[in-house]
PDB file of N, CA and C in Angstrom:
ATOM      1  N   UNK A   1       9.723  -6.410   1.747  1.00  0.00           N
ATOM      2  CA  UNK A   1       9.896  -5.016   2.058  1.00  0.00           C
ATOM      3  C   UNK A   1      11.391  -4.712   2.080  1.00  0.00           C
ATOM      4  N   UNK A   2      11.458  -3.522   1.151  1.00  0.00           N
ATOM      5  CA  UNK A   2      13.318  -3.152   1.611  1.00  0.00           C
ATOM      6  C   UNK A   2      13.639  -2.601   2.772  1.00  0.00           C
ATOM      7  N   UNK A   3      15.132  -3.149   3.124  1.00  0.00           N
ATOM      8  CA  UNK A   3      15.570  -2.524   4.493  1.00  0.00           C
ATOM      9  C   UNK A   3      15.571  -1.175   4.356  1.00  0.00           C
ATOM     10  N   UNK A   4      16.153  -0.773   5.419  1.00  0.00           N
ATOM     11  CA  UNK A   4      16.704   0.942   5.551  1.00  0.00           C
ATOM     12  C   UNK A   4      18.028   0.957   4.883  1.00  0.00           C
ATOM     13  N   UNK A   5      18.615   0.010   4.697  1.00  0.00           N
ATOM     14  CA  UNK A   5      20.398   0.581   4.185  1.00  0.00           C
ATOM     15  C   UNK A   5      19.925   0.503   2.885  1.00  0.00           C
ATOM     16  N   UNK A   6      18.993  -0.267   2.023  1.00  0.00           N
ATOM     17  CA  UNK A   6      18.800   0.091   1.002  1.00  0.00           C
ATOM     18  C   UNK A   6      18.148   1.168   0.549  1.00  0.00           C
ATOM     19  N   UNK A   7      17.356   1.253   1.194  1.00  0.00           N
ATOM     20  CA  UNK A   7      16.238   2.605   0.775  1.00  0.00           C
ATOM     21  C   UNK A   7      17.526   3.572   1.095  1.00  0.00           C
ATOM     22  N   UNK A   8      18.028   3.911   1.653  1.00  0.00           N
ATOM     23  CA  UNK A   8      19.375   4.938   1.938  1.00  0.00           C
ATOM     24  C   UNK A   8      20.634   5.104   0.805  1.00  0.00           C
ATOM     25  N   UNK A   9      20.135   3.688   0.330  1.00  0.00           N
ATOM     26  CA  UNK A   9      21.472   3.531  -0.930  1.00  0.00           C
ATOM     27  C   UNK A   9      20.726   4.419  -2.173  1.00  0.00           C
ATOM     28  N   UNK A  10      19.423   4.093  -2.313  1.00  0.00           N
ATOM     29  CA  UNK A  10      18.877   4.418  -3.069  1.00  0.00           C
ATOM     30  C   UNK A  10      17.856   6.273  -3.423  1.00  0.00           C
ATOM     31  N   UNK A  11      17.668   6.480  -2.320  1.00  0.00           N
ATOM     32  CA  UNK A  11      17.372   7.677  -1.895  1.00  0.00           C
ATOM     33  C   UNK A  11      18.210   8.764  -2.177  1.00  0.00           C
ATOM     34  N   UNK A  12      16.835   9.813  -2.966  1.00  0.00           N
ATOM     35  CA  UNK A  12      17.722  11.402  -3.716  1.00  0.00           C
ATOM     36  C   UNK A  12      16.728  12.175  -3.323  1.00  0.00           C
ATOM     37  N   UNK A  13      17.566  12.842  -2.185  1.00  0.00           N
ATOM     38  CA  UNK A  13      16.844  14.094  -1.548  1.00  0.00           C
ATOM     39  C   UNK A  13      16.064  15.167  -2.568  1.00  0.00           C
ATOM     40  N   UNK A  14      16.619  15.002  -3.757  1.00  0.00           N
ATOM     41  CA  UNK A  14      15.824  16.059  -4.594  1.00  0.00           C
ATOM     42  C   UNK A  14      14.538  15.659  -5.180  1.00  0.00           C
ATOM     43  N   UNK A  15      14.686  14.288  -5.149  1.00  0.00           N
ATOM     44  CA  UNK A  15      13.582  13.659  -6.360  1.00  0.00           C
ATOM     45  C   UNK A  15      12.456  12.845  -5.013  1.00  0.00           C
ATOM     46  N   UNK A  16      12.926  12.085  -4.242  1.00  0.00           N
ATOM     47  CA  UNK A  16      12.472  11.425  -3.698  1.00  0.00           C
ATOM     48  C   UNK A  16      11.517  11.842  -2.638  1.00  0.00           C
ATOM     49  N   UNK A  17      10.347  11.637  -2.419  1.00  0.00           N
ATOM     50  CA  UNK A  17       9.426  12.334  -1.239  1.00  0.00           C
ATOM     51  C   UNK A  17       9.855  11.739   0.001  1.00  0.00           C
ATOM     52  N   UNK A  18       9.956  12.352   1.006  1.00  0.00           N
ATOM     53  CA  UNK A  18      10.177  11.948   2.305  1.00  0.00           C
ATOM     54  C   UNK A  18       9.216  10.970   3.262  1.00  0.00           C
ATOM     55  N   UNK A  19       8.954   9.912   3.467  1.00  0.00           N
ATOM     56  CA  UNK A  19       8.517   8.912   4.276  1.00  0.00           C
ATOM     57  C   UNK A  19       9.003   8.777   5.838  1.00  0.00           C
ATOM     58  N   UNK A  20       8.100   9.318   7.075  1.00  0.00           N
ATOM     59  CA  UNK A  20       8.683   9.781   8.026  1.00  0.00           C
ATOM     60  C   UNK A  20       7.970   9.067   8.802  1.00  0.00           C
ATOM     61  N   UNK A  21       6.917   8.043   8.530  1.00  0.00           N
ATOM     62  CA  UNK A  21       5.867   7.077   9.945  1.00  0.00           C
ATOM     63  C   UNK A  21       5.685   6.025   9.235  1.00  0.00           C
ATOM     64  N   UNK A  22       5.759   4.830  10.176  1.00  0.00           N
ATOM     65  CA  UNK A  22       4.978   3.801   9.481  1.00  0.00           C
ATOM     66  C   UNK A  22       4.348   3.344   8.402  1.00  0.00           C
ATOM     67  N   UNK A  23       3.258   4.031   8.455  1.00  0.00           N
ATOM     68  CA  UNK A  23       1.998   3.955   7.980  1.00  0.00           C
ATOM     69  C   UNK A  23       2.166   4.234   6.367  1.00  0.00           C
ATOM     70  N   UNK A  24       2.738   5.327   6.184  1.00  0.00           N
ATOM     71  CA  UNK A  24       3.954   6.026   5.159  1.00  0.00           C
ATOM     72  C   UNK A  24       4.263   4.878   3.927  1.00  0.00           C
ATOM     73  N   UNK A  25       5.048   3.941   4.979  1.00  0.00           N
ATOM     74  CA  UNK A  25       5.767   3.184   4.426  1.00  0.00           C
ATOM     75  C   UNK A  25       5.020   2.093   4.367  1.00  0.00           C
ATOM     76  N   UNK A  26       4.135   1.636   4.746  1.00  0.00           N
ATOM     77  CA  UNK A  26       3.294   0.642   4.267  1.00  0.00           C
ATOM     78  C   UNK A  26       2.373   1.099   3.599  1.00  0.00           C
ATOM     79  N   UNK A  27       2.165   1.981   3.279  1.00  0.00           N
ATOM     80  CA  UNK A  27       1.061   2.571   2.149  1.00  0.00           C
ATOM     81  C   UNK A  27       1.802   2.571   1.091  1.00  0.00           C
ATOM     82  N   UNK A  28       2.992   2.621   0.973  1.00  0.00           N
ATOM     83  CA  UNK A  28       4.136   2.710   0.024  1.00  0.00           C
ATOM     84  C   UNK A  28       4.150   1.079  -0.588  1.00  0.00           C
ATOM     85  N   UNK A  29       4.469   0.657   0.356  1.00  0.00           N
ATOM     86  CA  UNK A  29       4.561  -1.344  -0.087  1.00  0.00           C
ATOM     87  C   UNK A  29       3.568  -1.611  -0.459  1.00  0.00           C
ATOM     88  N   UNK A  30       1.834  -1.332   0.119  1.00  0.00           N
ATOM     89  CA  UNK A  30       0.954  -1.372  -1.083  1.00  0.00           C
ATOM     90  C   UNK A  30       0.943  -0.948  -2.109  1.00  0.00           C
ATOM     91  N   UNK A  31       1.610   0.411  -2.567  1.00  0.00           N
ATOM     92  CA  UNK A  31       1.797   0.434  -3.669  1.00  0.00           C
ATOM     93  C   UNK A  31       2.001  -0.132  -5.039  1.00  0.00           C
ATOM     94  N   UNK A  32       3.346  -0.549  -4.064  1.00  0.00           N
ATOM     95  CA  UNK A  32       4.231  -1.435  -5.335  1.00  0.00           C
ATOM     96  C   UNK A  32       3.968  -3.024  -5.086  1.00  0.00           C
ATOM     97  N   UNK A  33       3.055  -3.336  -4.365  1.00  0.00           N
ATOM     98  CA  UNK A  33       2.577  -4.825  -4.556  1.00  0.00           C
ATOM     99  C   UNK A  33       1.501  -5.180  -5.360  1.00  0.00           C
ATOM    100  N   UNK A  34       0.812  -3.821  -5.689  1.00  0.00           N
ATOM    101  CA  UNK A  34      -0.462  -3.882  -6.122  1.00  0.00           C
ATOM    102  C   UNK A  34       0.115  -3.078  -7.741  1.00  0.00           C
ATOM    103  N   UNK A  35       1.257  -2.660  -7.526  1.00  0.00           N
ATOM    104  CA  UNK A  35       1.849  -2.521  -8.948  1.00  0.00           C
ATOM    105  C   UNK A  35       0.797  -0.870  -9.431  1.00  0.00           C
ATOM    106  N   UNK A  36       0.863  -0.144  -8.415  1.00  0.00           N
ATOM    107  CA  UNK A  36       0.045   0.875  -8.719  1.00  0.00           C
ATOM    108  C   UNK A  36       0.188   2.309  -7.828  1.00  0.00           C
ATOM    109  N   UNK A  37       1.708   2.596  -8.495  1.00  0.00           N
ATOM    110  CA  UNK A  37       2.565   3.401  -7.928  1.00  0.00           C
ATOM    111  C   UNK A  37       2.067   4.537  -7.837  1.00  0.00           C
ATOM    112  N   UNK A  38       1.012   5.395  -9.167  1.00  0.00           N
ATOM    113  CA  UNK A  38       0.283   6.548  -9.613  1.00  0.00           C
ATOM    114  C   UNK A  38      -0.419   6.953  -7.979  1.00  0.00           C
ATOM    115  N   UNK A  39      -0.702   6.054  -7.579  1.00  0.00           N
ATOM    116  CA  UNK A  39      -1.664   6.250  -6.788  1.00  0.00           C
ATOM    117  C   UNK A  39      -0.985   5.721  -5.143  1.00  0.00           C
ATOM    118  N   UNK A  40      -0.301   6.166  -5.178  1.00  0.00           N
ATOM    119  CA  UNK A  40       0.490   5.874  -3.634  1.00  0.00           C
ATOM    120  C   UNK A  40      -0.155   6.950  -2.321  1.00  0.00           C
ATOM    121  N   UNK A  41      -0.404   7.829  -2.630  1.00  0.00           N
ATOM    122  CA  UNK A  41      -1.197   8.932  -1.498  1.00  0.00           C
ATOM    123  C   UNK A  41      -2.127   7.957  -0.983  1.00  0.00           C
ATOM    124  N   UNK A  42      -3.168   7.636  -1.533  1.00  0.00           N
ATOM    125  CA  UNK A  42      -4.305   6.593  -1.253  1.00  0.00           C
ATOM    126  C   UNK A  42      -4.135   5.419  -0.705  1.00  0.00           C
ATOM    127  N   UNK A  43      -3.121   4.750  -0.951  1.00  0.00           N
ATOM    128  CA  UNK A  43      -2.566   3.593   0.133  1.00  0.00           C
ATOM    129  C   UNK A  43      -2.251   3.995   1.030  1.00  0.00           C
ATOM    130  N   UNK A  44      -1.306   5.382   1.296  1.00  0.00           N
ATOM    131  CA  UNK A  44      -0.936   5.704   2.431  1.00  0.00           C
ATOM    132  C   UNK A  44      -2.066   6.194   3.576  1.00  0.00           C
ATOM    133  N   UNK A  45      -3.281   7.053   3.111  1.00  0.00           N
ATOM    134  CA  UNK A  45      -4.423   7.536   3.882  1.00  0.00           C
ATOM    135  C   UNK A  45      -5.395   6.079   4.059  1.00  0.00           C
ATOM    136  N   UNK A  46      -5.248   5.086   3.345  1.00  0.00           N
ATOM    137  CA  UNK A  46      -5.884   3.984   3.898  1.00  0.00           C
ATOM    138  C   UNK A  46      -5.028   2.825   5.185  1.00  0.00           C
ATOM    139  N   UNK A  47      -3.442   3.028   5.016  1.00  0.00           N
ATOM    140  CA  UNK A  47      -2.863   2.838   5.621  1.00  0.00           C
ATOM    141  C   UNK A  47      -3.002   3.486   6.956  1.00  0.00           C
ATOM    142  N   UNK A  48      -3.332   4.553   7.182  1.00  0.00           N
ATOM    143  CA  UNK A  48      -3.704   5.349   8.002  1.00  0.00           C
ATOM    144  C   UNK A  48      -4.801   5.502   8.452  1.00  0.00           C
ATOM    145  N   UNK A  49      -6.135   4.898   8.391  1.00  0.00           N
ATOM    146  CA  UNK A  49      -7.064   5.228   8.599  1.00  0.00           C
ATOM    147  C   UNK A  49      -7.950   3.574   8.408  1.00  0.00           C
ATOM    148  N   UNK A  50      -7.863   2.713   7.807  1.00  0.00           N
ATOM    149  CA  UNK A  50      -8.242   1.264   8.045  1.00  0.00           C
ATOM    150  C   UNK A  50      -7.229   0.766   8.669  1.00  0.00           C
ATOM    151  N   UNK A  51      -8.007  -0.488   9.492  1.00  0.00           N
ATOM    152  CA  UNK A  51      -7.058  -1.366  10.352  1.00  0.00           C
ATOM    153  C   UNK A  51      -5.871  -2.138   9.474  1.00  0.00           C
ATOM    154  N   UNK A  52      -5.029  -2.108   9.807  1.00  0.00           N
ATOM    155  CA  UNK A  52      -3.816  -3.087   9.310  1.00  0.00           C
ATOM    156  C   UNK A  52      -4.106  -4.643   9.564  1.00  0.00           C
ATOM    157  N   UNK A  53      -5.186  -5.039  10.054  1.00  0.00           N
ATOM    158  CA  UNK A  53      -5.221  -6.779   9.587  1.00  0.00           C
ATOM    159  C   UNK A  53      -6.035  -6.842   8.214  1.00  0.00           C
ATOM    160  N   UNK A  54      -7.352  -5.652   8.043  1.00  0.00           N
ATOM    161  CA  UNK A  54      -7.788  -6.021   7.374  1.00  0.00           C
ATOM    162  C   UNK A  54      -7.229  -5.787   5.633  1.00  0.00           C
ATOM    163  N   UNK A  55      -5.940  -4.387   5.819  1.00  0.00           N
ATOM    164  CA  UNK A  55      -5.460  -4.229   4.583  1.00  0.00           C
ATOM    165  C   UNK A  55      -4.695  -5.416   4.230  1.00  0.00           C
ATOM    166  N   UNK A  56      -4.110  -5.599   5.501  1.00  0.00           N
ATOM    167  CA  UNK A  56      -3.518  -7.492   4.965  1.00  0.00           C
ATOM    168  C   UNK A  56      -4.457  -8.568   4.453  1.00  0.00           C
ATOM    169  N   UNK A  57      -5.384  -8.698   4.632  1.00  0.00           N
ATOM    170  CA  UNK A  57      -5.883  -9.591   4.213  1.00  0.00           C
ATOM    171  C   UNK A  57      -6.481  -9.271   2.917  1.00  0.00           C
ATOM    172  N   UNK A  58      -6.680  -7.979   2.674  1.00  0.00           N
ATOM    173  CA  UNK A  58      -7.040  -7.658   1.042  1.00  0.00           C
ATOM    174  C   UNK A  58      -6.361  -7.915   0.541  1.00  0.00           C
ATOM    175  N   UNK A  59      -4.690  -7.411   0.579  1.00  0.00           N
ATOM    176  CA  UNK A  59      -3.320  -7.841  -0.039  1.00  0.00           C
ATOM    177  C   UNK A  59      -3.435  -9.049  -0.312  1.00  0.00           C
ATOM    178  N   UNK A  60      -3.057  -9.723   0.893  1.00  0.00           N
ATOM    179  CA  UNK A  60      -3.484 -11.606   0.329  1.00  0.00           C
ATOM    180  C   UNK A  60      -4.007 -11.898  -0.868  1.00  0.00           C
ATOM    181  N   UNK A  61      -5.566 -11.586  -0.681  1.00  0.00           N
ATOM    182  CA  UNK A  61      -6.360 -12.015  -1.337  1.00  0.00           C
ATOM    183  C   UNK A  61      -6.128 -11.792  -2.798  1.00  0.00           C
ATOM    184  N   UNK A  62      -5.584 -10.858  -3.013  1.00  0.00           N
ATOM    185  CA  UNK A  62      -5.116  -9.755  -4.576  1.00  0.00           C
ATOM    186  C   UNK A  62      -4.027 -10.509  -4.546  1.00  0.00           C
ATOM    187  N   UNK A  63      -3.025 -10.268  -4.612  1.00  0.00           N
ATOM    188  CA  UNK A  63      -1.633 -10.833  -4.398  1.00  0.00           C
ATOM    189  C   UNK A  63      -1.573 -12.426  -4.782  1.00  0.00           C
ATOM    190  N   UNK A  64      -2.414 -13.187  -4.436  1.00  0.00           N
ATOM    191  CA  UNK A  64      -2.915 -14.653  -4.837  1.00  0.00           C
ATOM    192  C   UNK A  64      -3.862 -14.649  -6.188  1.00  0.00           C
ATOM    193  N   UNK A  65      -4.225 -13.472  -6.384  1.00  0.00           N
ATOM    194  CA  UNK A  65      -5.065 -13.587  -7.755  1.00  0.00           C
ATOM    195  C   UNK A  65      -4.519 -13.360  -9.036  1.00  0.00           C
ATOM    196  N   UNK A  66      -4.811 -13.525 -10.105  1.00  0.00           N
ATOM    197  CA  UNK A  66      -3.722 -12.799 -11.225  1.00  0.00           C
ATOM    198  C   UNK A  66      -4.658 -11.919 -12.087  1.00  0.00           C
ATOM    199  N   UNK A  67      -4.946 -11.033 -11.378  1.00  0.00           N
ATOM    200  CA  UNK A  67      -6.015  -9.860 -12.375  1.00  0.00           C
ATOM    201  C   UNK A  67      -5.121  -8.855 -12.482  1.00  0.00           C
ATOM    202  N   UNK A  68      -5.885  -8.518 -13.803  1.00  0.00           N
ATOM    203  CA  UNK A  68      -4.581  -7.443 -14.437  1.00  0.00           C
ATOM    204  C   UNK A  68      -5.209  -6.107 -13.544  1.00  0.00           C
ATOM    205  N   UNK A  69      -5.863  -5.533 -13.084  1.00  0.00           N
ATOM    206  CA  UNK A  69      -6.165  -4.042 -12.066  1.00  0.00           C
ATOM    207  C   UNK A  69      -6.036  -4.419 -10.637  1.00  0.00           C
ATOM    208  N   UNK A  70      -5.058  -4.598  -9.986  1.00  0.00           N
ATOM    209  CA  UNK A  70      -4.996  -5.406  -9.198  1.00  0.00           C
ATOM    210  C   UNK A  70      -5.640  -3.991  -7.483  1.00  0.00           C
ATOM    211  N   UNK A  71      -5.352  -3.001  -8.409  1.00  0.00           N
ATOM    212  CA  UNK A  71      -5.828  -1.746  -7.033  1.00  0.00           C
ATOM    213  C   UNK A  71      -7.235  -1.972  -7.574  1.00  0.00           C
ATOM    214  N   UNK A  72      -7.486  -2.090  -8.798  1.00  0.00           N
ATOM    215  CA  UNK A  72      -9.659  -2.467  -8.240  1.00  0.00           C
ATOM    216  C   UNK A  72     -10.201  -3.515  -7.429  1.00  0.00           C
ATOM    217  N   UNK A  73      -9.136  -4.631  -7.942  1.00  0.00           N
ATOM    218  CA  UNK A  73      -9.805  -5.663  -7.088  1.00  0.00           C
ATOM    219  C   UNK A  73      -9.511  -5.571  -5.476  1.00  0.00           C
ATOM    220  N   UNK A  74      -8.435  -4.531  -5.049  1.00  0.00           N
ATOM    221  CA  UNK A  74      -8.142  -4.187  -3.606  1.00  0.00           C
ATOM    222  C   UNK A  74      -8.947  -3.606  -2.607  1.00  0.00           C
ATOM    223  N   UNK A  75      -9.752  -2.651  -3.837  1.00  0.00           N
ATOM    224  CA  UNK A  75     -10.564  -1.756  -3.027  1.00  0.00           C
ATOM    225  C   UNK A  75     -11.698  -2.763  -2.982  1.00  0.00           C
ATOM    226  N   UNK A  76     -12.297  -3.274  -4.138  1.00  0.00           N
ATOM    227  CA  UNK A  76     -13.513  -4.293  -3.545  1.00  0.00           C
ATOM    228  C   UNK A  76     -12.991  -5.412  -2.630  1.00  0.00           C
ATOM    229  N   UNK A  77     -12.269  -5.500  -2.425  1.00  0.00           N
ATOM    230  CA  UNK A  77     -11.473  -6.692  -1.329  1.00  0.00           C
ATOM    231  C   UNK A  77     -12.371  -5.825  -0.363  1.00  0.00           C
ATOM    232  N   UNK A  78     -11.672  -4.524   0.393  1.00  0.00           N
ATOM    233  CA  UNK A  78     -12.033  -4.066   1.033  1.00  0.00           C
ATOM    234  C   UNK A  78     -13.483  -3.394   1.426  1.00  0.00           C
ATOM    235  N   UNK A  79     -13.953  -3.087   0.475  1.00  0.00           N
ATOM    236  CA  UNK A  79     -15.128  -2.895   0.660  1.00  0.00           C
ATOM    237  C   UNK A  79     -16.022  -4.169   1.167  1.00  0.00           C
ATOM    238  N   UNK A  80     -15.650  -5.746   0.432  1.00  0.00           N
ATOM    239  CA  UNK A  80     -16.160  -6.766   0.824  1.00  0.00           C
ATOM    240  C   UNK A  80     -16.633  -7.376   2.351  1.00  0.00           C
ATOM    241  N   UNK A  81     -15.301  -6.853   3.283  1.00  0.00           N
ATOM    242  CA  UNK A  81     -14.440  -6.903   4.626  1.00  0.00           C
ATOM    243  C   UNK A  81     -15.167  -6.240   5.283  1.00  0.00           C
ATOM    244  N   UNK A  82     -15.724  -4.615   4.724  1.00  0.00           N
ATOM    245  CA  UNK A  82     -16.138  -3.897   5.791  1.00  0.00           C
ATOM    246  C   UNK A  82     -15.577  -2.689   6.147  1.00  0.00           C
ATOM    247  N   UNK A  83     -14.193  -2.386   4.944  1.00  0.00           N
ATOM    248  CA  UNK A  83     -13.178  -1.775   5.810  1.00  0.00           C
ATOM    249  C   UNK A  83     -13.829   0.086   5.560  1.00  0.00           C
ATOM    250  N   UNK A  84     -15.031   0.169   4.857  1.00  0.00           N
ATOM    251  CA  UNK A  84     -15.804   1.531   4.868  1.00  0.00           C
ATOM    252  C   UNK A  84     -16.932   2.000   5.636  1.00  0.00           C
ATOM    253  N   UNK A  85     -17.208   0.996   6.371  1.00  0.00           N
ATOM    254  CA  UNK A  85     -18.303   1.000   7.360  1.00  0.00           C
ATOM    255  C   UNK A  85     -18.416   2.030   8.449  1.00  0.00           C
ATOM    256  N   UNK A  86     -18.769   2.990   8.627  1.00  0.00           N
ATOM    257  CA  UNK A  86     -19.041   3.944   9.403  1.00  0.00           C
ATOM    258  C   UNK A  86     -19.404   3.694  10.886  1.00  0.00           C
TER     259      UNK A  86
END
């Protein structure tokens, strides 16, 4: 994960969306771990709304695999886990 002095080095108020909680920002690092930047809103509302052990452990699990859709195999990670269960 990048620090703050970098994200600061790197950051353009015009272009760049604002990241203001947590959750934000780890929906963000799923993003770009899962190499599936298009779709960053959706990490962030799952970041927000599933538990944080179990998005870690989907990560893991993906992250150790070498499939080329690596956000399909995330969401069935999760679905596997439980993490839609009502």
């Amino acid at each position: 994960m990048k620090t703050i002095a970098d994200i600061l080095k790197t950051f353009n108020p015009l272009e760049d969306k604002y990241v203001s909680r947590e959750y934000q920002s780890f929906g963000v690092h799923l993003s770009e771990k899962l190499q599936d930047e298009p779709r960053k809103s959706l990490y962030i509302k799952l970041a927000k709304t599933v538990p944080r052990p179990v998005l870690e452990q989907a990560l893991r699990f993906v992250v150790d695999s070498h499939a080329r859709r690596k956000g399909a195999l995330f969401m069935w990670k999760l679905k596997e886990l439980g993490a839609f269960k009502k």
